[in-house]
PDB file of N, CA and C in Angstrom:
ATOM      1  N   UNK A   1      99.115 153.614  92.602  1.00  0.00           N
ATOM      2  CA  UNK A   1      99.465 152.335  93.180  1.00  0.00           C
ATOM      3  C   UNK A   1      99.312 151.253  92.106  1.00  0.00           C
ATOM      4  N   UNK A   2     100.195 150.320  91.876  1.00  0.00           N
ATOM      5  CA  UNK A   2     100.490 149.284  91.194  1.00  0.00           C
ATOM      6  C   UNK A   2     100.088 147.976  91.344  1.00  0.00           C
ATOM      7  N   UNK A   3      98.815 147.611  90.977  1.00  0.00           N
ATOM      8  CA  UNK A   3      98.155 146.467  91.340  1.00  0.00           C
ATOM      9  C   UNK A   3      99.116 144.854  90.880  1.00  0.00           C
ATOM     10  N   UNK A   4      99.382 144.054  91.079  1.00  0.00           N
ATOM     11  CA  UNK A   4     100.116 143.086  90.506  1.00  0.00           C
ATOM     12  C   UNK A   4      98.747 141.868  90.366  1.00  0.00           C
ATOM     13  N   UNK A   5      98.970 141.149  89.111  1.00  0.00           N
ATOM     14  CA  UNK A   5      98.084 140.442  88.811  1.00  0.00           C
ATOM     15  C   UNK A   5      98.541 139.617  89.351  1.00  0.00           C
ATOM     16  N   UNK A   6      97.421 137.986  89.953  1.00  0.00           N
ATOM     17  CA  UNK A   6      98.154 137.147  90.269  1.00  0.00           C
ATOM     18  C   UNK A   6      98.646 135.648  89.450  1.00  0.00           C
ATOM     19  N   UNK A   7      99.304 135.335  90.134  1.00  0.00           N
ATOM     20  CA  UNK A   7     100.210 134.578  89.218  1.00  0.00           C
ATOM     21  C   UNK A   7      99.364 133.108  88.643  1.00  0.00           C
ATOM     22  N   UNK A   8      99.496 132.464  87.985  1.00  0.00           N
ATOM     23  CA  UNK A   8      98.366 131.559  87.418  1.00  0.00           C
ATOM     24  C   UNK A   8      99.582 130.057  86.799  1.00  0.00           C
ATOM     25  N   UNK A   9      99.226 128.926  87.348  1.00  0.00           N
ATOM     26  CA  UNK A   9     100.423 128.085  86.658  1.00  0.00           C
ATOM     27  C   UNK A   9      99.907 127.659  85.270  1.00  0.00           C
ATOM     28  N   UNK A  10     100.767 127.381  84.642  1.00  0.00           N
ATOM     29  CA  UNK A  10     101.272 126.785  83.059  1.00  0.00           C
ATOM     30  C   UNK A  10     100.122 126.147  82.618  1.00  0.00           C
ATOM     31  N   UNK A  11      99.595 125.388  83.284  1.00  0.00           N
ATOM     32  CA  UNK A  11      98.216 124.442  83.340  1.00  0.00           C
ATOM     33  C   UNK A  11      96.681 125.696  83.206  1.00  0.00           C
ATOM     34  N   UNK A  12      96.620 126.275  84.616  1.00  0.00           N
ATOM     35  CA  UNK A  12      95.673 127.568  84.380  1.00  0.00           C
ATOM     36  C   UNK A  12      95.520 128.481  83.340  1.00  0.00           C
ATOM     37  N   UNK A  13      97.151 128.647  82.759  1.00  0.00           N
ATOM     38  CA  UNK A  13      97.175 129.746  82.041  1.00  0.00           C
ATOM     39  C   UNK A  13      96.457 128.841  80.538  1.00  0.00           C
ATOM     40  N   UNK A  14      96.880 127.362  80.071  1.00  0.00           N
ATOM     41  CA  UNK A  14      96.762 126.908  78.681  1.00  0.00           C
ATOM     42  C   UNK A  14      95.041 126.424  79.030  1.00  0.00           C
ATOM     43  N   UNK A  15      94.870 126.316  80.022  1.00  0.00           N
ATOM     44  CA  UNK A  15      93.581 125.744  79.734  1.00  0.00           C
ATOM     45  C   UNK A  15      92.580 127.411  79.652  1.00  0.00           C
ATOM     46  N   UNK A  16      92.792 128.645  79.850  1.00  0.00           N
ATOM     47  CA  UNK A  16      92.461 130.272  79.626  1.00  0.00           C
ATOM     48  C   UNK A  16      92.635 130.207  77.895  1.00  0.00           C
ATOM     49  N   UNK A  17      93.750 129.587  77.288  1.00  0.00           N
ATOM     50  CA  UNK A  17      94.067 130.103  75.965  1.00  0.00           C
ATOM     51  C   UNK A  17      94.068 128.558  75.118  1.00  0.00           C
ATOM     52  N   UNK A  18      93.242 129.086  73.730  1.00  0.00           N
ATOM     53  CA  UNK A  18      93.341 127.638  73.198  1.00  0.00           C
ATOM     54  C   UNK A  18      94.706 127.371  72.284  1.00  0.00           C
ATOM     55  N   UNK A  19      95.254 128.610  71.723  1.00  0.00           N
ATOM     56  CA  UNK A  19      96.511 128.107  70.994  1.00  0.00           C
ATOM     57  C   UNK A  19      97.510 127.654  72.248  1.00  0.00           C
ATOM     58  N   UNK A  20      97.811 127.749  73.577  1.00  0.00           N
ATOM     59  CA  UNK A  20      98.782 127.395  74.311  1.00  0.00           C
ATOM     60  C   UNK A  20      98.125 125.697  74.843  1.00  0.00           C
ATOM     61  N   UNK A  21      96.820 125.773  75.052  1.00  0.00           N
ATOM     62  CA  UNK A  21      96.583 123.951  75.077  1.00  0.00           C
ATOM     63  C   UNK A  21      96.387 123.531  74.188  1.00  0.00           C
ATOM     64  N   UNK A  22      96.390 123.835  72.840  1.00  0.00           N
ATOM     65  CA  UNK A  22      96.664 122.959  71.653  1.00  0.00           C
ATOM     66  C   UNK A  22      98.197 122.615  71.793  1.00  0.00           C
ATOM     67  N   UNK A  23      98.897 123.702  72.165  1.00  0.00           N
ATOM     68  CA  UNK A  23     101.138 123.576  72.066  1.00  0.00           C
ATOM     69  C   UNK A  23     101.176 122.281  73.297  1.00  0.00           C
ATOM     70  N   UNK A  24     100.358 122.522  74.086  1.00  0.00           N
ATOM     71  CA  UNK A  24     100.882 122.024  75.209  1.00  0.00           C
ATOM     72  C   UNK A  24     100.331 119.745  74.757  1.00  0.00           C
ATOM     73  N   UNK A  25      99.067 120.023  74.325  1.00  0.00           N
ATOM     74  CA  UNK A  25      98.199 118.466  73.716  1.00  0.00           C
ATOM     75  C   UNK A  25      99.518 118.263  72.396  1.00  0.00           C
ATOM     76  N   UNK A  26      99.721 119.100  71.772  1.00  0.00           N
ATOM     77  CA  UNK A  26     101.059 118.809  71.121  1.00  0.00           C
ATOM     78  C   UNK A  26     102.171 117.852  71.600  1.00  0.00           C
ATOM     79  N   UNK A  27     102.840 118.799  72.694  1.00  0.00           N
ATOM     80  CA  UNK A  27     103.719 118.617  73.373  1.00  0.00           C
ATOM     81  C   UNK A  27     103.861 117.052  73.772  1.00  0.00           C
ATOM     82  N   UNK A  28     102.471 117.007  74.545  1.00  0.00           N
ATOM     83  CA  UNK A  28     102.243 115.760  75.584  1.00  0.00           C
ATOM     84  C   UNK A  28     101.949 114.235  74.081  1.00  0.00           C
ATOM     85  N   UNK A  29     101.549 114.308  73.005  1.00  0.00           N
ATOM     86  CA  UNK A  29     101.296 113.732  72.005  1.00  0.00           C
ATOM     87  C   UNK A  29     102.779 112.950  71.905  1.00  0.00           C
ATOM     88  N   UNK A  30     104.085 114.075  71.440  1.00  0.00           N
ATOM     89  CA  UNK A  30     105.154 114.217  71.267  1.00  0.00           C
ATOM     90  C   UNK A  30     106.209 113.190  72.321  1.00  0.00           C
ATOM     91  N   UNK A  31     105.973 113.824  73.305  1.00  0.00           N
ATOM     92  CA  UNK A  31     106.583 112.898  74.159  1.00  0.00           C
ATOM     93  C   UNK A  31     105.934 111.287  74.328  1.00  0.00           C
ATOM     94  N   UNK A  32     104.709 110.826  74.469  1.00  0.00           N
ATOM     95  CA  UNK A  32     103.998 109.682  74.640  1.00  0.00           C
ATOM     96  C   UNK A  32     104.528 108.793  73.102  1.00  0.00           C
ATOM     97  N   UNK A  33     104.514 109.363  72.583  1.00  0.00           N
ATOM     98  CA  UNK A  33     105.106 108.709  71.092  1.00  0.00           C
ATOM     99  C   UNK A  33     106.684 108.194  71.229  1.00  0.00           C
ATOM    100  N   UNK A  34     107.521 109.290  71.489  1.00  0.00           N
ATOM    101  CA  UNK A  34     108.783 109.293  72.316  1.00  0.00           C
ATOM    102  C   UNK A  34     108.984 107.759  73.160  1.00  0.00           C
ATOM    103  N   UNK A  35     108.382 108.240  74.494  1.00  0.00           N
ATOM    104  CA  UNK A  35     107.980 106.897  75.526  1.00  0.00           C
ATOM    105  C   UNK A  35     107.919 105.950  75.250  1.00  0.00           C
ATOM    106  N   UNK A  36     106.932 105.354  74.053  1.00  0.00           N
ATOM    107  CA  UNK A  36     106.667 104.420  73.293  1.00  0.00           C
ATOM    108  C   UNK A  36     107.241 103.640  72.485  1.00  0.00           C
ATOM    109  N   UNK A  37     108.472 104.222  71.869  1.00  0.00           N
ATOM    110  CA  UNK A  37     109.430 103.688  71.103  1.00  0.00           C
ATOM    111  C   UNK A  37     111.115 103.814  71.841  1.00  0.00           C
ATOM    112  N   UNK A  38     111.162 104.615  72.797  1.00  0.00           N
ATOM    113  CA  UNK A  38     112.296 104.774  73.410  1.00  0.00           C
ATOM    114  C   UNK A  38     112.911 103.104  73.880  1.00  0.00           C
ATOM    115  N   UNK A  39     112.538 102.402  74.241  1.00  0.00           N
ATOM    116  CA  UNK A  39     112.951 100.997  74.241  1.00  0.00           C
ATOM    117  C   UNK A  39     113.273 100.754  73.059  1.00  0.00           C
ATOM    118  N   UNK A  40     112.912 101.190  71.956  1.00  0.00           N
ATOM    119  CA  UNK A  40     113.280 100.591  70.802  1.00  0.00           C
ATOM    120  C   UNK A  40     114.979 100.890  69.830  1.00  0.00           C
ATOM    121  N   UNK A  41     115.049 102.153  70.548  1.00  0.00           N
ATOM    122  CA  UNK A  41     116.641 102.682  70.041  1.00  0.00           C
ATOM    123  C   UNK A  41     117.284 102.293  71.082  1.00  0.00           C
ATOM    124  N   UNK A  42     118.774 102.078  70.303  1.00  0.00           N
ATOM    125  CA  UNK A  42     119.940 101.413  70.860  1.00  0.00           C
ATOM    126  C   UNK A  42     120.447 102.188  72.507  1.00  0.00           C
ATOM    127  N   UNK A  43     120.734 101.405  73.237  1.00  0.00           N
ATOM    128  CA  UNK A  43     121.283 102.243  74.655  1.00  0.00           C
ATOM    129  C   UNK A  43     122.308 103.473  74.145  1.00  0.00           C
ATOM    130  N   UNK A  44     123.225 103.075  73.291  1.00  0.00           N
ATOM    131  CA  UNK A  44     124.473 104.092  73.097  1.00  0.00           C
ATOM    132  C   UNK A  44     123.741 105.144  71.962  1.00  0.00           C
ATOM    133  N   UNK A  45     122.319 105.099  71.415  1.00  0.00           N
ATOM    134  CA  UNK A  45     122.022 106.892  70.493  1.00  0.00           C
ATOM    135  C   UNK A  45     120.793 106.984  71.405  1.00  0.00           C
ATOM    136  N   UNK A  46     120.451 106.441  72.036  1.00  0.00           N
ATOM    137  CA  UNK A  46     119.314 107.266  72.985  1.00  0.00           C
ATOM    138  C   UNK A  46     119.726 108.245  73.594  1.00  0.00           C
ATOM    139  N   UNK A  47     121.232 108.521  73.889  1.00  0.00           N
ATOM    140  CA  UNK A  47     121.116 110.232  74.514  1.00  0.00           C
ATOM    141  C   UNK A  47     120.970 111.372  73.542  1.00  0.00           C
ATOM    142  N   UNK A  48     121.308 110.696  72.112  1.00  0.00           N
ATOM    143  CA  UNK A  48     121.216 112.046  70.846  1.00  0.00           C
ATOM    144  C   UNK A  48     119.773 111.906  70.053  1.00  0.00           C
ATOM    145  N   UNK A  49     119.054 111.291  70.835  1.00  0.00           N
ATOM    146  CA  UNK A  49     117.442 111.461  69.962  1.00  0.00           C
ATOM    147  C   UNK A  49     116.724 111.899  71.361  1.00  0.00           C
ATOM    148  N   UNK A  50     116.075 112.927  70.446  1.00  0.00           N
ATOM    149  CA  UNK A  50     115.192 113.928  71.611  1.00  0.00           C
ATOM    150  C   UNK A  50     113.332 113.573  70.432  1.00  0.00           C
ATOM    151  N   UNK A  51     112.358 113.747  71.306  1.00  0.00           N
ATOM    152  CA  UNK A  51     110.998 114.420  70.762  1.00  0.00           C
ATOM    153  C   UNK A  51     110.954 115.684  70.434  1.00  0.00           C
ATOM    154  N   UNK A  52     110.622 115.426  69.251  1.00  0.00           N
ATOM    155  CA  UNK A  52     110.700 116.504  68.102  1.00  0.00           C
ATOM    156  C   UNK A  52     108.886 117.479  68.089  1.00  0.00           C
ATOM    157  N   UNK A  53     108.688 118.322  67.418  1.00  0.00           N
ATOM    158  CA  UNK A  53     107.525 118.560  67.213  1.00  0.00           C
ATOM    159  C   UNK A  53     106.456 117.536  66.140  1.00  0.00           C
ATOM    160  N   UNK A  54     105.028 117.800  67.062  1.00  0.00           N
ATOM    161  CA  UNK A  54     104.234 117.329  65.795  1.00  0.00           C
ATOM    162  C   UNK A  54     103.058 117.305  65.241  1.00  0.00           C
ATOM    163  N   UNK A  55     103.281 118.076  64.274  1.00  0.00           N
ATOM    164  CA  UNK A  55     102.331 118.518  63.135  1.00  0.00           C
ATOM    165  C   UNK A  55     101.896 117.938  62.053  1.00  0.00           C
ATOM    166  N   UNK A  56     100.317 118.126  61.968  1.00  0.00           N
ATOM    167  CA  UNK A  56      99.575 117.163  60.633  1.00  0.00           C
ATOM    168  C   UNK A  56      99.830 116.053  60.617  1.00  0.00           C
ATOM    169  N   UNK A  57     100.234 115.429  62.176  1.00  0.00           N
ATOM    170  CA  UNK A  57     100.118 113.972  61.985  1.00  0.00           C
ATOM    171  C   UNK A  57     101.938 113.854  61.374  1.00  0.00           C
ATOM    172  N   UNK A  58     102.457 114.229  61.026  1.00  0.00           N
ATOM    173  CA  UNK A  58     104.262 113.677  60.832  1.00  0.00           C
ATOM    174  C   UNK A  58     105.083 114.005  62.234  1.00  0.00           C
ATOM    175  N   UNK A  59     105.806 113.417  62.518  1.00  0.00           N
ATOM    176  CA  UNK A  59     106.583 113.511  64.117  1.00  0.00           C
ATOM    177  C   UNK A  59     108.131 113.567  63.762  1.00  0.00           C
ATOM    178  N   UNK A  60     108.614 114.495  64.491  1.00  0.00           N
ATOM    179  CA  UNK A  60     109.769 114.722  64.146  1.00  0.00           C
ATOM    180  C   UNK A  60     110.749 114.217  65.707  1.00  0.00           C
ATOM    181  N   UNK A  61     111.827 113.839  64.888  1.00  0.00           N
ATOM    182  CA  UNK A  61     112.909 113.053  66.014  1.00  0.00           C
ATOM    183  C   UNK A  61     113.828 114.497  65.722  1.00  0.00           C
ATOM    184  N   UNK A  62     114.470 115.113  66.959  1.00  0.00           N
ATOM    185  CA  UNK A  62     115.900 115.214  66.849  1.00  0.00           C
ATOM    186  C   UNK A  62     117.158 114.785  67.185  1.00  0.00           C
ATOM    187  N   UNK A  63     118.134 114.737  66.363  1.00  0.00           N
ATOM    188  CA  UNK A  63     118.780 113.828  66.174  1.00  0.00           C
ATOM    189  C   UNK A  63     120.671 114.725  66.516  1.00  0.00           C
ATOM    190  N   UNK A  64     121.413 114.152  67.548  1.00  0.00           N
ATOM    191  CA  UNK A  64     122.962 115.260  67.722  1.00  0.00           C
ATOM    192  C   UNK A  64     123.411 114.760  66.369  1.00  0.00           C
ATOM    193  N   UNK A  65     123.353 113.690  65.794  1.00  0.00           N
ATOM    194  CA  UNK A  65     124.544 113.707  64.495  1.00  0.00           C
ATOM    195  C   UNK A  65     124.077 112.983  63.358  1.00  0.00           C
ATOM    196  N   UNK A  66     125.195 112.513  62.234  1.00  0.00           N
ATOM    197  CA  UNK A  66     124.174 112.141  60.940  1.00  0.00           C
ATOM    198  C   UNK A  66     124.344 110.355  61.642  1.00  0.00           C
ATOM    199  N   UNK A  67     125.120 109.996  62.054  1.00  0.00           N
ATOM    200  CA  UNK A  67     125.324 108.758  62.366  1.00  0.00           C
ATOM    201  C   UNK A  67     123.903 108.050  63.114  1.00  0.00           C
ATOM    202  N   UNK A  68     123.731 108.510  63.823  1.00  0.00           N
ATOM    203  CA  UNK A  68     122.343 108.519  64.504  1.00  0.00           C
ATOM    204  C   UNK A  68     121.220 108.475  63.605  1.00  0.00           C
ATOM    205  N   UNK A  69     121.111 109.225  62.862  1.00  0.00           N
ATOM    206  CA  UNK A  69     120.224 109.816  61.639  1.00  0.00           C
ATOM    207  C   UNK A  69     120.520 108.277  60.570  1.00  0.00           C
ATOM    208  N   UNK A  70     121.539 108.205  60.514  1.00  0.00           N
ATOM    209  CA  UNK A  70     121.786 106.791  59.421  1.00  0.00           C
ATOM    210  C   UNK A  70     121.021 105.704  59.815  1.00  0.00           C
ATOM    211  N   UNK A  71     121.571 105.406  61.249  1.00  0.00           N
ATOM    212  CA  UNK A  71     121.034 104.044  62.037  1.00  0.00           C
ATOM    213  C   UNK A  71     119.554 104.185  62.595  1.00  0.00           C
ATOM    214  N   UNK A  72     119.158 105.406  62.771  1.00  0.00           N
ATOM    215  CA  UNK A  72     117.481 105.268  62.916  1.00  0.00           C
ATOM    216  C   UNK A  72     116.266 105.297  61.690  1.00  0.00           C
ATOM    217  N   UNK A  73     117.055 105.925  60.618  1.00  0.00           N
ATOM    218  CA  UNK A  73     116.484 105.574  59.401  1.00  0.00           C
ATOM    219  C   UNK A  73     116.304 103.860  59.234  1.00  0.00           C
ATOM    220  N   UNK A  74     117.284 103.284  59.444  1.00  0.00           N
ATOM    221  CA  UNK A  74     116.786 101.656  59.677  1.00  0.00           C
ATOM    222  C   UNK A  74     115.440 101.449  60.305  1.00  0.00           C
ATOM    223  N   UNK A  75     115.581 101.835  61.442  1.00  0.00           N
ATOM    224  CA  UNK A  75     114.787 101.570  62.972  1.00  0.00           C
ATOM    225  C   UNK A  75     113.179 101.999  62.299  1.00  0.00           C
ATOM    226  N   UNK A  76     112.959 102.974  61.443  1.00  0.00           N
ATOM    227  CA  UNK A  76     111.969 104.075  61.075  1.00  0.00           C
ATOM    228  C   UNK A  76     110.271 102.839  61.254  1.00  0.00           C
ATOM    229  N   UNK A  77     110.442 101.839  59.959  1.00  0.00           N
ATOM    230  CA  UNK A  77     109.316 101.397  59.941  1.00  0.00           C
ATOM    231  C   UNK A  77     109.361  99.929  61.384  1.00  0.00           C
ATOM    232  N   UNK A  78     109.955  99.720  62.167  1.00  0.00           N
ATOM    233  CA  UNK A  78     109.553  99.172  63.391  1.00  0.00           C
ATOM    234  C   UNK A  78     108.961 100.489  64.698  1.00  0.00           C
ATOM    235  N   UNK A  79     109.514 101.363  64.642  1.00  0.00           N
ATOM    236  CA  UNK A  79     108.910 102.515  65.013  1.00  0.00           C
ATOM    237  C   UNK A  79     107.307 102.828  64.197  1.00  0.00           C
ATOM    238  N   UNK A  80     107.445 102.871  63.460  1.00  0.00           N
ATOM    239  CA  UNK A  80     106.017 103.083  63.201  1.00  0.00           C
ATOM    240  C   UNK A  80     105.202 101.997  63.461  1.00  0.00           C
ATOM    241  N   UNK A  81     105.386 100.981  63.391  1.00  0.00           N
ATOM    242  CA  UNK A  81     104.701  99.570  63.187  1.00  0.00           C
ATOM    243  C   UNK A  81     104.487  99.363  65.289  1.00  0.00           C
ATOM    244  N   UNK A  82     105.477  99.965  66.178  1.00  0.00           N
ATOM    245  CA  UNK A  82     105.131 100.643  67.774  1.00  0.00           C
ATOM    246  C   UNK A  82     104.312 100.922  68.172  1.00  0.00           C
ATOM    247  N   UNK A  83     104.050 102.208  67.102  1.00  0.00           N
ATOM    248  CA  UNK A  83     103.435 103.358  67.279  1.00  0.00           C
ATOM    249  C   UNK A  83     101.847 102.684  67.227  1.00  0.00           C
ATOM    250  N   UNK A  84     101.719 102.017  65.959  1.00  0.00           N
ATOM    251  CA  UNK A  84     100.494 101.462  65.776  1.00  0.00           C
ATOM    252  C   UNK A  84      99.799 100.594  66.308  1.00  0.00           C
ATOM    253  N   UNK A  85     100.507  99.653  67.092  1.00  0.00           N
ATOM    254  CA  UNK A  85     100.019  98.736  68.104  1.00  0.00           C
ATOM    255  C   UNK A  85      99.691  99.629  69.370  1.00  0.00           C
ATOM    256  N   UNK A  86     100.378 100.858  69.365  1.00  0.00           N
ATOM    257  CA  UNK A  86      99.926 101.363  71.069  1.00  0.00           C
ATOM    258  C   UNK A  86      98.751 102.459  70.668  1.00  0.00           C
ATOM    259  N   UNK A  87      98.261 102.317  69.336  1.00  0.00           N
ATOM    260  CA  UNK A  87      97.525 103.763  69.036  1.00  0.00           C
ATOM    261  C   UNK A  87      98.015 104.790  69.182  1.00  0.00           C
ATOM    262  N   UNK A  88      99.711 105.203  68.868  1.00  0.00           N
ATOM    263  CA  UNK A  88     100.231 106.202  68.684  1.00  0.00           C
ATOM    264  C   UNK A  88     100.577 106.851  66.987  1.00  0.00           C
ATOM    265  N   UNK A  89      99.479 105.980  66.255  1.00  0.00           N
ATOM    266  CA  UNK A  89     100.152 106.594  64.739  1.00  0.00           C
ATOM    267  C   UNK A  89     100.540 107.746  64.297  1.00  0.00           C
ATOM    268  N   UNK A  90     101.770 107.947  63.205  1.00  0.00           N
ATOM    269  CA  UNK A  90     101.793 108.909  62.798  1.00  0.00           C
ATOM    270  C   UNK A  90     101.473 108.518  61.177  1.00  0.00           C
ATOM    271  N   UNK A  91     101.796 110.054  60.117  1.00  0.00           N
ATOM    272  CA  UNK A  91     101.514 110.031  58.848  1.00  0.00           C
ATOM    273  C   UNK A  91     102.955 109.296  58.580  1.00  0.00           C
ATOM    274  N   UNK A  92     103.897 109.639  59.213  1.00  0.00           N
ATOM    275  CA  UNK A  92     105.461 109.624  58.775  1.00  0.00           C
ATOM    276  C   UNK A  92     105.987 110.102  60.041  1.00  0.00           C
ATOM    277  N   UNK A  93     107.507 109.244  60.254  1.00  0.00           N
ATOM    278  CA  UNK A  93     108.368 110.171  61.310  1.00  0.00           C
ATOM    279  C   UNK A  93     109.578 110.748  60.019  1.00  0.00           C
ATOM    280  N   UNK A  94     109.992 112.214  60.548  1.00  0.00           N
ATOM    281  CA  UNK A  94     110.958 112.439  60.166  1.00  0.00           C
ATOM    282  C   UNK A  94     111.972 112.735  60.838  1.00  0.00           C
ATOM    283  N   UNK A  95     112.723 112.686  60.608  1.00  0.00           N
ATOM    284  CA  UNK A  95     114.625 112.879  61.209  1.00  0.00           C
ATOM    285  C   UNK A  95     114.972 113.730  61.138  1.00  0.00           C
ATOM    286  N   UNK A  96     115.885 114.892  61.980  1.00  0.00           N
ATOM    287  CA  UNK A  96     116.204 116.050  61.473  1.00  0.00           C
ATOM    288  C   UNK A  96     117.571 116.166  62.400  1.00  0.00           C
ATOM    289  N   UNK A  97     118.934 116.462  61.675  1.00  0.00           N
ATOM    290  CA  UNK A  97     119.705 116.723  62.778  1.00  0.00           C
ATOM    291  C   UNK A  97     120.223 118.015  63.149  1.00  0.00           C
ATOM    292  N   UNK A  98     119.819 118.402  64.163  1.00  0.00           N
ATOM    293  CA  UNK A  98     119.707 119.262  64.940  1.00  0.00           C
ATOM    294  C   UNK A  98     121.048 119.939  65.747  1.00  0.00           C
ATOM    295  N   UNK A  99     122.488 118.987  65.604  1.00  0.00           N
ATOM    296  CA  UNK A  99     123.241 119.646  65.532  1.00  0.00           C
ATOM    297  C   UNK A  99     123.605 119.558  67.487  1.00  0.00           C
ATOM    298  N   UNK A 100     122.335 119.689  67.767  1.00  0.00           N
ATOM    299  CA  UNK A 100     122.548 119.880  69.634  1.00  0.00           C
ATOM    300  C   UNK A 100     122.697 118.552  70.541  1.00  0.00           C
ATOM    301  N   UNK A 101     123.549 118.191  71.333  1.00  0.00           N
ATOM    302  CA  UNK A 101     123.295 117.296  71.839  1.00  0.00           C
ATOM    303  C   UNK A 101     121.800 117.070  72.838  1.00  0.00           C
ATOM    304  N   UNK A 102     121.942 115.529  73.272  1.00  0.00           N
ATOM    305  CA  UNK A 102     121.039 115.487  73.752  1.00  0.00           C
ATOM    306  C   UNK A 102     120.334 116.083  75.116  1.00  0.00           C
ATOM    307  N   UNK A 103     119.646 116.329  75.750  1.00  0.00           N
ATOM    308  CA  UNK A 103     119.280 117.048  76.378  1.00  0.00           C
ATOM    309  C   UNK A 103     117.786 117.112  76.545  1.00  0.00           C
ATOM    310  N   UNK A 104     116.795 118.405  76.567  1.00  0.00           N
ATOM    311  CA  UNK A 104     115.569 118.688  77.058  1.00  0.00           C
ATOM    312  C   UNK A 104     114.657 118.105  75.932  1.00  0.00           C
ATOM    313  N   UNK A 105     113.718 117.648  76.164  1.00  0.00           N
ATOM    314  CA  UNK A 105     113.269 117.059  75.050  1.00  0.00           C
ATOM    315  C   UNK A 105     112.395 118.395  74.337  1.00  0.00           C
ATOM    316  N   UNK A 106     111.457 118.425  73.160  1.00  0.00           N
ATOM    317  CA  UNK A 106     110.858 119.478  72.191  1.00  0.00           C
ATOM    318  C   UNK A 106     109.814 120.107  72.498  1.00  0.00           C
TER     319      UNK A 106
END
């Protein structure tokens, strides 16, 4: 007979394992940074910038095209200068285009 374990949500399971609530304190880092500056990009490229991953303190944007990528390279140090008034610093944001439209965030 085939015992079935029971099922445990996303939350139960990362707070059991520390590399999945470190991905997940990642995650939530990622987006709040996101949140924070999302007022700050233009209505017409906010659907092609998504929250990117972020590691060692650098935050990554993804980006559907280079055009986007051109005009937020402007945007970069008022974004950071955001970030720092809300206690969201990073080391650096970087840009990466990703090719995908916009959609689920990282």
């Amino acid at each position: 007979m085939n015992r079935r374990q029971p099922s445990v949500t996303l939350l139960q399971a990362s707070q059991n394992n520390a590399s999945l609530a470190k991905l997940m304190e990642l995650n939530r880092a990622s987006k709040a940074r996101f949140d924070a500056i999302s007022t700050l990009i233009p209505d017409t490229l906010r659907p092609n910038v998504t929250a990117g991953p972020l590691t060692d303190g650098v935050w990554c944007l993804l980006l559907s095209n280079t055009t986007t990528a051109a005009k937020l390279r402007q945007l970069l140090p008022a974004f950071e200068a955001h970030l720092r008034v809300h206690q969201l610093e990073v080391k650096s944001i970087r840009l990466k285009v990703s090719g995908a439209s916009g959609g689920g965030r990282y």
